[in-house]
C-alpha atoms as a PDB file:
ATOM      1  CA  UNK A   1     -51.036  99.084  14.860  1.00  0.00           C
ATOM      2  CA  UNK A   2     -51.041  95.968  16.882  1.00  0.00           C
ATOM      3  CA  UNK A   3     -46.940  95.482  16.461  1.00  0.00           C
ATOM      4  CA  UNK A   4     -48.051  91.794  14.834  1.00  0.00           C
ATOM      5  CA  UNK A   5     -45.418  91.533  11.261  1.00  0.00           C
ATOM      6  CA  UNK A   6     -45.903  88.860   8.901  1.00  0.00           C
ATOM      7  CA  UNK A   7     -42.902  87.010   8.299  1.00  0.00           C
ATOM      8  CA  UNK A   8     -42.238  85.716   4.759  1.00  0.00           C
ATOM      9  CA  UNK A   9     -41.133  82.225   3.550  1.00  0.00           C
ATOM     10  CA  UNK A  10     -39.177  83.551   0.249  1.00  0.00           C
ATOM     11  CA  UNK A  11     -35.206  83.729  -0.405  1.00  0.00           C
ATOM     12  CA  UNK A  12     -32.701  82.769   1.790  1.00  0.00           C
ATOM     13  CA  UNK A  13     -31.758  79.175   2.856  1.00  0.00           C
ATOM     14  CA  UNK A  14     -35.297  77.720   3.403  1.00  0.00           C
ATOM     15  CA  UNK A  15     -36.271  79.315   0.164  1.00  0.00           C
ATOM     16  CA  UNK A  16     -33.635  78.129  -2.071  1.00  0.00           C
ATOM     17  CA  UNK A  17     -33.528  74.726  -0.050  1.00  0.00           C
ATOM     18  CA  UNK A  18     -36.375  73.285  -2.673  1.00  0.00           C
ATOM     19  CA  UNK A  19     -34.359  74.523  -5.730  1.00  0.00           C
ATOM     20  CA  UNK A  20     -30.797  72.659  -3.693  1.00  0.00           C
ATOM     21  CA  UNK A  21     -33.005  69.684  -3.154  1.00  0.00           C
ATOM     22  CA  UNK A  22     -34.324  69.061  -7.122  1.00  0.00           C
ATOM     23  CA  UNK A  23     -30.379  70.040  -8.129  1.00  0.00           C
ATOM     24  CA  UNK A  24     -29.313  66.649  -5.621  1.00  0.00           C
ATOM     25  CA  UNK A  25     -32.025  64.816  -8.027  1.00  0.00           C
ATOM     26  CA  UNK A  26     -34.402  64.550  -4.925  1.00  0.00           C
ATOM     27  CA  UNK A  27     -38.504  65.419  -6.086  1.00  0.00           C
ATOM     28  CA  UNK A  28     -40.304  67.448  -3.423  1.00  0.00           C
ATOM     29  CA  UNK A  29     -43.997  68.538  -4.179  1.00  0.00           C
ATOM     30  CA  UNK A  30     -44.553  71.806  -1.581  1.00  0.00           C
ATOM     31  CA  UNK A  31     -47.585  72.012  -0.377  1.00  0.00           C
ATOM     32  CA  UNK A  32     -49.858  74.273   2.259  1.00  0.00           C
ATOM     33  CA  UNK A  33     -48.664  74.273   5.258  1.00  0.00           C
ATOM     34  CA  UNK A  34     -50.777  73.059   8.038  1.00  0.00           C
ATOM     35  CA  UNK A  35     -50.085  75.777  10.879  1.00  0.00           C
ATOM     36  CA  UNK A  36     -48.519  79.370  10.128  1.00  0.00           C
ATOM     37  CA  UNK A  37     -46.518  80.563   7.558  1.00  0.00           C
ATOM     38  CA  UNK A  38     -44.379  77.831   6.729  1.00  0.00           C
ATOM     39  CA  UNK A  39     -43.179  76.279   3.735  1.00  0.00           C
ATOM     40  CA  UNK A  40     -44.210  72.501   3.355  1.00  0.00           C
ATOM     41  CA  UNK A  41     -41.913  69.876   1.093  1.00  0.00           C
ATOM     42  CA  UNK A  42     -42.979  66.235   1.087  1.00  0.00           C
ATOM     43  CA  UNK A  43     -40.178  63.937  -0.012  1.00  0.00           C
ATOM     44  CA  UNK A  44     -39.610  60.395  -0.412  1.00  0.00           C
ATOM     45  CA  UNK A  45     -38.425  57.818   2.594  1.00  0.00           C
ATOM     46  CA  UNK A  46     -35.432  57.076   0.922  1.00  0.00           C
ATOM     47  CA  UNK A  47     -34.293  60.801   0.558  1.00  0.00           C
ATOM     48  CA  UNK A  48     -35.276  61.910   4.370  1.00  0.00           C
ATOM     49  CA  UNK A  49     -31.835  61.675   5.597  1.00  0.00           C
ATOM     50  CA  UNK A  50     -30.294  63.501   2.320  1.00  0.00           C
ATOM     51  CA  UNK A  51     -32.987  66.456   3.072  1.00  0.00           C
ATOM     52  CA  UNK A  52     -31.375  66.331   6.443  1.00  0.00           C
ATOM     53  CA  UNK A  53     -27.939  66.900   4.876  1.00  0.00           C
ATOM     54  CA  UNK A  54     -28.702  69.181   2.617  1.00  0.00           C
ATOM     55  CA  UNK A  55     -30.580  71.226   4.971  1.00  0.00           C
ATOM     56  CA  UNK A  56     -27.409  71.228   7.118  1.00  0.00           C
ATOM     57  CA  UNK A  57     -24.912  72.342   4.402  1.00  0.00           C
ATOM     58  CA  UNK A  58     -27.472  75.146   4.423  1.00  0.00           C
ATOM     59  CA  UNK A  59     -27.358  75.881   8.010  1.00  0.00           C
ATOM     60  CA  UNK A  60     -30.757  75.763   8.982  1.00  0.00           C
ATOM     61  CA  UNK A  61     -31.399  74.882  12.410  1.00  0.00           C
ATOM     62  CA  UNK A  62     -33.208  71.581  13.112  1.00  0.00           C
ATOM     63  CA  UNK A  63     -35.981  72.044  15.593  1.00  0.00           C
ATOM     64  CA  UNK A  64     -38.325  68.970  16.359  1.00  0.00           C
ATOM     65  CA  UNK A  65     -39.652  65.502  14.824  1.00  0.00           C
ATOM     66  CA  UNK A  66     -42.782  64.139  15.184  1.00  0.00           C
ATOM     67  CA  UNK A  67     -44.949  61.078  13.811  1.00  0.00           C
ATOM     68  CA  UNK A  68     -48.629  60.221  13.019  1.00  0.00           C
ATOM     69  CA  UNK A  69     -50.462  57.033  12.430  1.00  0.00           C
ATOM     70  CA  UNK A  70     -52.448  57.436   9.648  1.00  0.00           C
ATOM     71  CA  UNK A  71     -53.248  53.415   8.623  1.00  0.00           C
ATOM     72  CA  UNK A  72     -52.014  52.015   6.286  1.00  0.00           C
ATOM     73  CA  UNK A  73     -48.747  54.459   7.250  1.00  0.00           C
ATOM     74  CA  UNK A  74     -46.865  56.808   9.245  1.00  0.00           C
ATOM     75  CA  UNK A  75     -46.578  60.407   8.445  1.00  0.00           C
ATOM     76  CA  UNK A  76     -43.282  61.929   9.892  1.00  0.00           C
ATOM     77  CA  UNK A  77     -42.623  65.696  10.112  1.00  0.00           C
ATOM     78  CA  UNK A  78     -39.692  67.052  10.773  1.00  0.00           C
ATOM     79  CA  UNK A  79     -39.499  71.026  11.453  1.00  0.00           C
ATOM     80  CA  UNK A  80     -36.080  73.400  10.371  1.00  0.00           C
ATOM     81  CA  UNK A  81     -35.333  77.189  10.826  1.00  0.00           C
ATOM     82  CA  UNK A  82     -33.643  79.437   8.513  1.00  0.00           C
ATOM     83  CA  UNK A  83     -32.707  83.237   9.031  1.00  0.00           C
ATOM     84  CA  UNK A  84     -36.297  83.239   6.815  1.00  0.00           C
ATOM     85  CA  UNK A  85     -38.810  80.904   8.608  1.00  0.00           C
ATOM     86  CA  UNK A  86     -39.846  77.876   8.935  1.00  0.00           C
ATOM     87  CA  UNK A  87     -39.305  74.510   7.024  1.00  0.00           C
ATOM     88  CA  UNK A  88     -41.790  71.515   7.583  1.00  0.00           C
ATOM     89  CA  UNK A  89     -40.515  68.448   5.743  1.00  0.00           C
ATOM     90  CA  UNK A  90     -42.946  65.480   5.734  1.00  0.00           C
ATOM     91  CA  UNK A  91     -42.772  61.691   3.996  1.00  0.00           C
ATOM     92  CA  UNK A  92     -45.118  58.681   4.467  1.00  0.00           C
ATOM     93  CA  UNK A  93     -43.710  55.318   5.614  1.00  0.00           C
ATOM     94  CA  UNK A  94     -45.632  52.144   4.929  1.00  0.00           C
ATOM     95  CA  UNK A  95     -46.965  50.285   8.368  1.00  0.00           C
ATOM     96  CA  UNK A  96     -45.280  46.759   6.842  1.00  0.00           C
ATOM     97  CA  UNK A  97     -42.036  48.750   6.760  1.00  0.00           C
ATOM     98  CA  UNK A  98     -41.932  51.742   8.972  1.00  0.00           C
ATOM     99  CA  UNK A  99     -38.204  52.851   8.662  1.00  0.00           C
ATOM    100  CA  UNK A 100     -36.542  56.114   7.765  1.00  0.00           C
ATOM    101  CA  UNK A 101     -32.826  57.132   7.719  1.00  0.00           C
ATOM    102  CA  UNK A 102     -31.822  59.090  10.826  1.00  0.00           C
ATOM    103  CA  UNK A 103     -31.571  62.875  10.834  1.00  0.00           C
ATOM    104  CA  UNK A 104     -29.508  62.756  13.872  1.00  0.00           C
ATOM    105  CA  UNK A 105     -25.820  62.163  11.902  1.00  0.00           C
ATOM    106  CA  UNK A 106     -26.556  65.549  10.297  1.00  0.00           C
ATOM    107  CA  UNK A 107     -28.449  67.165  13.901  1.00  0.00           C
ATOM    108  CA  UNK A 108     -27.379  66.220  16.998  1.00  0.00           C
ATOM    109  CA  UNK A 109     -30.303  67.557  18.603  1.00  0.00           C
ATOM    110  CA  UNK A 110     -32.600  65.015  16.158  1.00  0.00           C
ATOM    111  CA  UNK A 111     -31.082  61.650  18.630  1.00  0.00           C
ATOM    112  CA  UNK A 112     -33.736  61.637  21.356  1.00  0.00           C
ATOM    113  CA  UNK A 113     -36.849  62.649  19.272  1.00  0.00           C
ATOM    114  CA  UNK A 114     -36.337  60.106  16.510  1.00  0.00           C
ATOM    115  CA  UNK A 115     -35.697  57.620  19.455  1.00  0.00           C
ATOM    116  CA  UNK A 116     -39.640  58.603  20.909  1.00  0.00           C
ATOM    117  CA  UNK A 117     -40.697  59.019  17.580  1.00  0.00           C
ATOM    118  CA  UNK A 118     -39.514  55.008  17.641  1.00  0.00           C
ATOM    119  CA  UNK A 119     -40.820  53.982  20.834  1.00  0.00           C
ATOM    120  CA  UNK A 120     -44.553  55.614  20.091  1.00  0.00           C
ATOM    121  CA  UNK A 121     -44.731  54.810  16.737  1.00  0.00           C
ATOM    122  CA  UNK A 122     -42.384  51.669  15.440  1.00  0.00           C
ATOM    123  CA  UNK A 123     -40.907  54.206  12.805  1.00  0.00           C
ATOM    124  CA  UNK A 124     -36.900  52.689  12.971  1.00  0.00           C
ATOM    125  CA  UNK A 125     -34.174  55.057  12.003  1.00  0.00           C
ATOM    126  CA  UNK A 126     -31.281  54.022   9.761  1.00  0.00           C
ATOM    127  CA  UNK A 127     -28.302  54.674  11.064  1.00  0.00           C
ATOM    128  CA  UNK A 128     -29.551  56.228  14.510  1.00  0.00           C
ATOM    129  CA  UNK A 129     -25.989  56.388  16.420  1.00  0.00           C
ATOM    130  CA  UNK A 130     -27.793  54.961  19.754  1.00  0.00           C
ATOM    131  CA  UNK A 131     -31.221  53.056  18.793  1.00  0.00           C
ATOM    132  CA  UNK A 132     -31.834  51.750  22.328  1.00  0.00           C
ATOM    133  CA  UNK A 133     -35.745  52.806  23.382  1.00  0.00           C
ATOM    134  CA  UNK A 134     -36.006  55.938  25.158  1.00  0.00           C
ATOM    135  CA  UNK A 135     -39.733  56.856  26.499  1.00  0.00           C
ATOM    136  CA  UNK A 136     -40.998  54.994  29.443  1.00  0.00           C
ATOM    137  CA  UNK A 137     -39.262  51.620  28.083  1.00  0.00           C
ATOM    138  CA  UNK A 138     -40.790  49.900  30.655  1.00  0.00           C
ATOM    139  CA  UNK A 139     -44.164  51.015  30.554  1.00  0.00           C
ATOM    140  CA  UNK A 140     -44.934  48.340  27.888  1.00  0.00           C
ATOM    141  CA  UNK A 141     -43.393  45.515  26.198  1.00  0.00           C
ATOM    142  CA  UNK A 142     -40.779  45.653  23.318  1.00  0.00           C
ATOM    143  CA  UNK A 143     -42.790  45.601  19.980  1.00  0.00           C
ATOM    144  CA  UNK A 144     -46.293  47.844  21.262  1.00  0.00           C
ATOM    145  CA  UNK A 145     -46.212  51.534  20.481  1.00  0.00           C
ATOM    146  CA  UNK A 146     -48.760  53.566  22.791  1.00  0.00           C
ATOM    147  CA  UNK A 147     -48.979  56.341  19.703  1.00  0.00           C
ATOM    148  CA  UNK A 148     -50.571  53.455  17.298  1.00  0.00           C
ATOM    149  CA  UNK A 149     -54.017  53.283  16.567  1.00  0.00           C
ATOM    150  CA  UNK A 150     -54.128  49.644  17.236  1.00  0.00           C
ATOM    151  CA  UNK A 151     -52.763  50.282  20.727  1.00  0.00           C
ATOM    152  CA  UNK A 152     -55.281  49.518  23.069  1.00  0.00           C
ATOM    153  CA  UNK A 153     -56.476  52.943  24.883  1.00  0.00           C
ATOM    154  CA  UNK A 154     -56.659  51.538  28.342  1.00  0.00           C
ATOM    155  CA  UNK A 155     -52.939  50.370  27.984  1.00  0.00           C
ATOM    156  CA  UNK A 156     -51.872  47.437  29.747  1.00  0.00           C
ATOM    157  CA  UNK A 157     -53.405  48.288  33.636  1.00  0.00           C
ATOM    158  CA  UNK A 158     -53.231  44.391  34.414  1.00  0.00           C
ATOM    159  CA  UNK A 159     -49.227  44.987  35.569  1.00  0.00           C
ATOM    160  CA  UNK A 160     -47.451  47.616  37.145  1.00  0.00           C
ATOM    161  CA  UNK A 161     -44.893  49.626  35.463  1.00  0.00           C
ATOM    162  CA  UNK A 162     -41.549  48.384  36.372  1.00  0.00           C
ATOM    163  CA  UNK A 163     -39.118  51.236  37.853  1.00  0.00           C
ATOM    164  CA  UNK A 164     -36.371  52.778  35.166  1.00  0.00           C
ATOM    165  CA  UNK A 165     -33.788  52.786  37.638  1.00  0.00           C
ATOM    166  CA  UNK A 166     -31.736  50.322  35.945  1.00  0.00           C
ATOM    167  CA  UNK A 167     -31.407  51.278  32.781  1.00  0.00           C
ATOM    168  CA  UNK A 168     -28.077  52.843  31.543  1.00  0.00           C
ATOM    169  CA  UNK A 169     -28.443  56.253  30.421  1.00  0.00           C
ATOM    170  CA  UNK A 170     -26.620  58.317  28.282  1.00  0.00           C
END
């Protein structure tokens, strides 16, 4: 016996989190996963941050954020724990429009990886409590985002990065 258990995504918050989710009036289509077991919910932009709250009166733990450019839009993830696995949450932003309502009034923890979700991508958050760029603002101008197909792959090598020193964090 190799000690390996497979952990089920049934009952218990992330289970009845689909069922909370269609009660709020909010349509998910579930889907398979794309890594492990997991359950997958794809939702609408304008219900990301509600998913977020809901998931929170549920007390799942929110764990990560992260984007894709798939032209013509953006594909954003965002990953929650419950006491029964894992919870991947996904919607589609159009590139003419590429803005979500933050997660992070709901999740602390979701303010710095919506911000480089942001800064790679162009994806704004609604409602972000501190929208100021994050990763390496310097490193290229306001308005390119490295994580974009369109981005050139050689970056901009012409100019030297300017030092971070004086920015203000927080």
């Amino acid at each position: 016996m190799s000690g390996w258990q497979e952990r089920r995504v049934t009952g218990g918050r992330v289970g009845v989190l689909a069922d909370r989710l269609a009660g709020a009036g909010i349509a998910v289509r579930s889907g398979a996963a794309p890594a492990g077991p997991a359950l997958l919910l794809e939702v609408d932009p304008e219900n990301w941050g509600r998913v977020a709250e809901i998931a929170a009166a549920e007390n799942l733990r929110w764990c990560a954020v992260w984007g894709e450019h798939r032209p013509p839009r953006f594909l954003v993830t965002a990953l929650f724990f419950g006491r029964d696995g894992h919870l991947l949450v996904r919607t589609a932003v159009p590139e003419d429009k590429p803005e979500l309502t933050s997660q992070a009034p709901f999740y602390p923890a979701a303010d710095r990886p919506e911000r480089h979700v942001q800064d790679m991508y162009g994806v704004r958050f609604i409602d972000h409590p501190d929208g100021r760029r994050w990763t390496r603002h310097l490193a290229w101008p306001q308005g390119q985002h490295p994580l974009r197909r369109d981005f050139p792959s050689a970056g901009s090598p012409e100019a030297e990065t300017a030092p971070d020193c004086e920015y203000p964090f927080r």
